[in-house]
Protein backbone atom coordinates (compact mmCIF):
# COMPACT_ATOMS: atom_id res chain seq x y z
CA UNK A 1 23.60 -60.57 -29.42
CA UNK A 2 22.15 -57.01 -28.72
CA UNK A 3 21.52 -55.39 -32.15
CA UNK A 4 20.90 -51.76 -30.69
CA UNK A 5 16.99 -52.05 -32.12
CA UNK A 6 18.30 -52.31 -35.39
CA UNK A 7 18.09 -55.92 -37.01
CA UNK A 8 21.64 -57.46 -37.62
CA UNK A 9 23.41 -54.73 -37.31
CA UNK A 10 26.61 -54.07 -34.85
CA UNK A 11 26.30 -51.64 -32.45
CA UNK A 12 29.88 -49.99 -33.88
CA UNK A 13 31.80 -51.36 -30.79
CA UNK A 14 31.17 -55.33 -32.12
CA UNK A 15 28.64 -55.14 -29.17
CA UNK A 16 31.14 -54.86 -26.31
CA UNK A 17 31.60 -51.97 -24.29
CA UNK A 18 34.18 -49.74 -24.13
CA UNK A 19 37.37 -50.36 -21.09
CA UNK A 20 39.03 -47.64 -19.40
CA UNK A 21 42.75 -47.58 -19.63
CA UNK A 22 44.98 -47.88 -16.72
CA UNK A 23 46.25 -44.41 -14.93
CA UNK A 24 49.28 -42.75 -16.58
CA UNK A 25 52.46 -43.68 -14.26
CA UNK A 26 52.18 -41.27 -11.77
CA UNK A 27 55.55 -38.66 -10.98
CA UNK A 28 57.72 -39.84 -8.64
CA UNK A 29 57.00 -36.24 -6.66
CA UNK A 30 53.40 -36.69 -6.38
CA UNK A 31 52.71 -37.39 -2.70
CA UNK A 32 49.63 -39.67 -3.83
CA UNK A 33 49.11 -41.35 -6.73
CA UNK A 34 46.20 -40.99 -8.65
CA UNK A 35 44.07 -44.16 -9.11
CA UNK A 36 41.68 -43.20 -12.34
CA UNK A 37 43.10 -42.51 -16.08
CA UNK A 38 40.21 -39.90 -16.47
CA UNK A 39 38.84 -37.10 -14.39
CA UNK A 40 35.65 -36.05 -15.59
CA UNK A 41 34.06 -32.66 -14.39
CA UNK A 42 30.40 -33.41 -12.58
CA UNK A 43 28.86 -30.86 -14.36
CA UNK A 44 29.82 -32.14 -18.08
CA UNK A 45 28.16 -35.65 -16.69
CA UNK A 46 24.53 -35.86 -17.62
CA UNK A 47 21.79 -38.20 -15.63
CA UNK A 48 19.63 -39.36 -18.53
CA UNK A 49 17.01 -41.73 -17.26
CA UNK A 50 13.73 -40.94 -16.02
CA UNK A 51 12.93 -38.61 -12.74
CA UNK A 52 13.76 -40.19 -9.41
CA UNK A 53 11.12 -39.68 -6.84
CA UNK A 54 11.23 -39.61 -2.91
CA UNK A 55 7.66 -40.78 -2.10
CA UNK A 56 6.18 -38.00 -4.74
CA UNK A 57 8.64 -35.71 -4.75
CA UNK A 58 10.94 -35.65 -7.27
CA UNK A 59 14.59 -35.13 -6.03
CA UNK A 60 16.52 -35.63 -9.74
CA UNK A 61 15.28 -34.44 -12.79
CA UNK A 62 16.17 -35.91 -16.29
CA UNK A 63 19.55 -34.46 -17.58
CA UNK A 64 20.06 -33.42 -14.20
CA UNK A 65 24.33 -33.45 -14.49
CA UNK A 66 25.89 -35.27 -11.28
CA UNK A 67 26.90 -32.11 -9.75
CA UNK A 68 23.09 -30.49 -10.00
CA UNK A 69 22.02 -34.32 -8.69
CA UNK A 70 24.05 -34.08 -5.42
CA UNK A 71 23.26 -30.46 -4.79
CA UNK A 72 19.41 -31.68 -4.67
CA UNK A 73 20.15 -34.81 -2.64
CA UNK A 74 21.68 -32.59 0.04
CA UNK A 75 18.78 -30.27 0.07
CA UNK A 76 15.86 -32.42 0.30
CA UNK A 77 17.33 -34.62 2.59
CA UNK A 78 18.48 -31.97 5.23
CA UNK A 79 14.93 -29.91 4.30
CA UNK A 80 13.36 -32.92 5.56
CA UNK A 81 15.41 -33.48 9.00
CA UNK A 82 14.26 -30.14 9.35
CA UNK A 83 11.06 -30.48 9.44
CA UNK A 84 11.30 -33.14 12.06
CA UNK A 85 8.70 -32.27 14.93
CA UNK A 86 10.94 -31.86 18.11
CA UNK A 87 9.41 -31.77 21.79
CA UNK A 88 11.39 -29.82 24.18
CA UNK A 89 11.31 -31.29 27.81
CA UNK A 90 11.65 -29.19 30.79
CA UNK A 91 12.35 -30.72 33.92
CA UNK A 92 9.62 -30.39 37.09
CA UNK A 93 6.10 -32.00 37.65
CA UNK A 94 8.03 -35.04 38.48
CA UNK A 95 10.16 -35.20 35.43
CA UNK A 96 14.26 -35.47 35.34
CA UNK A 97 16.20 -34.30 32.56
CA UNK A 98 19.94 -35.34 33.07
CA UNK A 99 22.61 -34.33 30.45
CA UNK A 100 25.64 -35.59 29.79
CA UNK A 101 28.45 -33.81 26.98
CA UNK A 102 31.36 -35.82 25.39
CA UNK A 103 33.04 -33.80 23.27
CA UNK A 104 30.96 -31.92 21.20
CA UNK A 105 28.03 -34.27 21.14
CA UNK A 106 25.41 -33.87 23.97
CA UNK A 107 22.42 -35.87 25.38
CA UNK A 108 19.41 -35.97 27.80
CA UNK A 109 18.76 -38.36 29.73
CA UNK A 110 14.49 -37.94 30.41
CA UNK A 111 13.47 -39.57 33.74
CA UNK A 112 10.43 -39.53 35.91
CA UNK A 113 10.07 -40.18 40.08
CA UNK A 114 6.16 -40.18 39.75
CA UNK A 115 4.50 -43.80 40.74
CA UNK A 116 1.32 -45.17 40.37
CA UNK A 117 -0.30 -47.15 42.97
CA UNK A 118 -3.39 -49.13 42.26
CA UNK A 119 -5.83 -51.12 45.30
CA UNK A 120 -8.61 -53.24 44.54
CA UNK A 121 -11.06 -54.48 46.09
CA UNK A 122 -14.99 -55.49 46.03
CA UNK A 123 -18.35 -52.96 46.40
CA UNK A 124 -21.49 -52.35 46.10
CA UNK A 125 -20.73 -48.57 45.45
CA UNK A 126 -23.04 -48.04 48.28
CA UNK A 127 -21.19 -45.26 50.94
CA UNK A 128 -18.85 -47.60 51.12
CA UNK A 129 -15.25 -46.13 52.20
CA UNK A 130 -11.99 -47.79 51.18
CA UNK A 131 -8.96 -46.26 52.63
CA UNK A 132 -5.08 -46.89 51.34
CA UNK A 133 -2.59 -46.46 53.70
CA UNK A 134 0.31 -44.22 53.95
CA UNK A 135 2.68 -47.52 54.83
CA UNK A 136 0.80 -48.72 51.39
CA UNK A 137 2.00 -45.88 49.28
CA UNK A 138 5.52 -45.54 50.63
CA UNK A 139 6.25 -49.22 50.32
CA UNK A 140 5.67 -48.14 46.30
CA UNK A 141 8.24 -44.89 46.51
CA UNK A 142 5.39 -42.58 47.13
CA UNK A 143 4.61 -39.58 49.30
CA UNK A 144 7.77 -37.91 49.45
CA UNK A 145 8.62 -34.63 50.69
CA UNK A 146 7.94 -31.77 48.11
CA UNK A 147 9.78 -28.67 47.51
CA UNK A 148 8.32 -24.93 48.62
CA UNK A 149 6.89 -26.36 51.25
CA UNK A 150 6.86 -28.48 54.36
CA UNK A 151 5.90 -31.90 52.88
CA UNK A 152 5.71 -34.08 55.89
CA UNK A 153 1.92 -33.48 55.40
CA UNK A 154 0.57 -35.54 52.46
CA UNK A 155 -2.02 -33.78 50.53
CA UNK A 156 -1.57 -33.69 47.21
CA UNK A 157 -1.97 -36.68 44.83
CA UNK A 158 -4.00 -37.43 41.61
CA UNK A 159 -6.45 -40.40 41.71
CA UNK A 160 -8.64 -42.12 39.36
CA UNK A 161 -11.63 -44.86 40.81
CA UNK A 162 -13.15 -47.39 38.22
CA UNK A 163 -15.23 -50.18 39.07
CA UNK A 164 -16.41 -53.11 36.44
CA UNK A 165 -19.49 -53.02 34.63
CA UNK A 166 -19.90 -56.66 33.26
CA UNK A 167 -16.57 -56.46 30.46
CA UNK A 168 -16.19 -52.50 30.58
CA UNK A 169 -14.22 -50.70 33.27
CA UNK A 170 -16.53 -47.36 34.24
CA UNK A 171 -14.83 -44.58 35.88
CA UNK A 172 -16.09 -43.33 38.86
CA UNK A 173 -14.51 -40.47 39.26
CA UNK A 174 -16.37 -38.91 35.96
CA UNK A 175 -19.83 -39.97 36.69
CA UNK A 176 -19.70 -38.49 40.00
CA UNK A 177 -17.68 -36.20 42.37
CA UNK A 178 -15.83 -38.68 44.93
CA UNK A 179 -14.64 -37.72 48.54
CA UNK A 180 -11.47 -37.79 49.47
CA UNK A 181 -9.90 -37.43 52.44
CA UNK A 182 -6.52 -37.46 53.84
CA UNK A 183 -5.32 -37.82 57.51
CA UNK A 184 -2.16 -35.38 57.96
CA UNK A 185 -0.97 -37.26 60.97
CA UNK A 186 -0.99 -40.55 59.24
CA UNK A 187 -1.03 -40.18 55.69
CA UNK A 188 -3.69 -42.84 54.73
CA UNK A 189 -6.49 -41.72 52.34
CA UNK A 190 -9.43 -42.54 52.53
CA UNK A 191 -12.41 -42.35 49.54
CA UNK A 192 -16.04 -42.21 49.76
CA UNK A 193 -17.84 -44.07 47.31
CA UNK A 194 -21.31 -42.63 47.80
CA UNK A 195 -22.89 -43.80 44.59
CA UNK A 196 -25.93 -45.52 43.21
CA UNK A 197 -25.54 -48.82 44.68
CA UNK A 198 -24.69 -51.65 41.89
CA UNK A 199 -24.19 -55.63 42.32
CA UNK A 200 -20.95 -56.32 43.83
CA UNK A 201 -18.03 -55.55 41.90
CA UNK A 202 -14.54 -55.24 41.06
CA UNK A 203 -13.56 -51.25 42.46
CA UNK A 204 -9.88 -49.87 41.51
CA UNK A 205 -8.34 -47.29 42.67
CA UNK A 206 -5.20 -45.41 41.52
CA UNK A 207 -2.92 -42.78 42.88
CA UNK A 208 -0.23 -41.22 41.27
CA UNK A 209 2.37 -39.06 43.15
């Protein structure tokens, strides 16, 4: 039996807590009836117990009352969706942005029509030339036309060359300048690898357009 820290001694309510009556009857003119015997004011309610922390923040103070604790829920919580880092996404450079409103609520749909395109094959990095065809790339969804200008002559494309060095892929591309070349009638590219010669090895190369 809890003695309130005192030994053998009630705590004045023979160590039960006190029950809350039922609600008055309710007037037959009342359009609702009211489901609590006692309506208590949030700011005559005190929180009593020790500081509640977010993280390190403290969000409710001792003797905070309930209506001073809400009021502080609502502002830390919507001070911190505020401070949310947002990226805004423009469409172009091969990026989509679709939206879509129901009501009041909208949203973006983010897409991309870039492609990547990766050929390998084996070299000795030695002025050897590897060429990738323009059957190659549009069999991957690449080398479409471009807007502003005529694109039925492919020219513009980003590429990266690597080649493996025992576990490591090494890019090519940064140790030294590569030539490219591209045939406007045709399409294919072609790349020479005019570098210091190495044991035959694994060479990628990757285009994305």
């Amino acid at each position: 039996m809890a003695t309130c820290n005192h030994n053998n001694i009630d705590c004045g309510c023979k160590d039960k807590y006190l029950t809350t009556p039922p609600p008055c009857p309710t007037p037959e003119d009342c359009p609702e009836a009211q489901p609590c015997s006692e309506v208590f004011d949030s700011g005559c309610i005190l929180y009593t117990g020790t500081n509640l922390l977010c993280n390190q923040d403290v969000v409710i103070e001792t003797n905070f009352t309930v209506e001073e604790s809400l009021a502080a829920i609502v502002s830390y919580f919507c001070s911190a969706i505020g401070a949310i880092p947002s990226t805004v996404v423009d469409a172009g450079d091969g990026i989509t942005v679709t939206s879509n409103t129901v009501g009041t609520v909208t949203t973006y749909t983010v897409s991309s029509d870039l492609r990547k395109f990766t050929k390998e094959f084996l070299s000795i990095l030695d002025g050897d030339i590897v060429t990738v065809l323009a059957t190659e790339l549009q069999a991957c969804g690449m080398l479409s036309d471009s807007c502003g200008v005529d694109g039925t002559e492919p020219s513009d494309f980003t590429y990266s060359i690597f080649y493996l060095a025992e576990t490591e892929w090494i890019s090519l591309s940064q140790e030294t300048p590569i030539k490219a070349r591209v045939n406007a009638t045709t399409g294919d590219i072609s790349f020479i690898l005019d570098t210091a010669p190495v044991d035959e090895t694994r060479v990628r190369v990757t285009i994305i357009g």
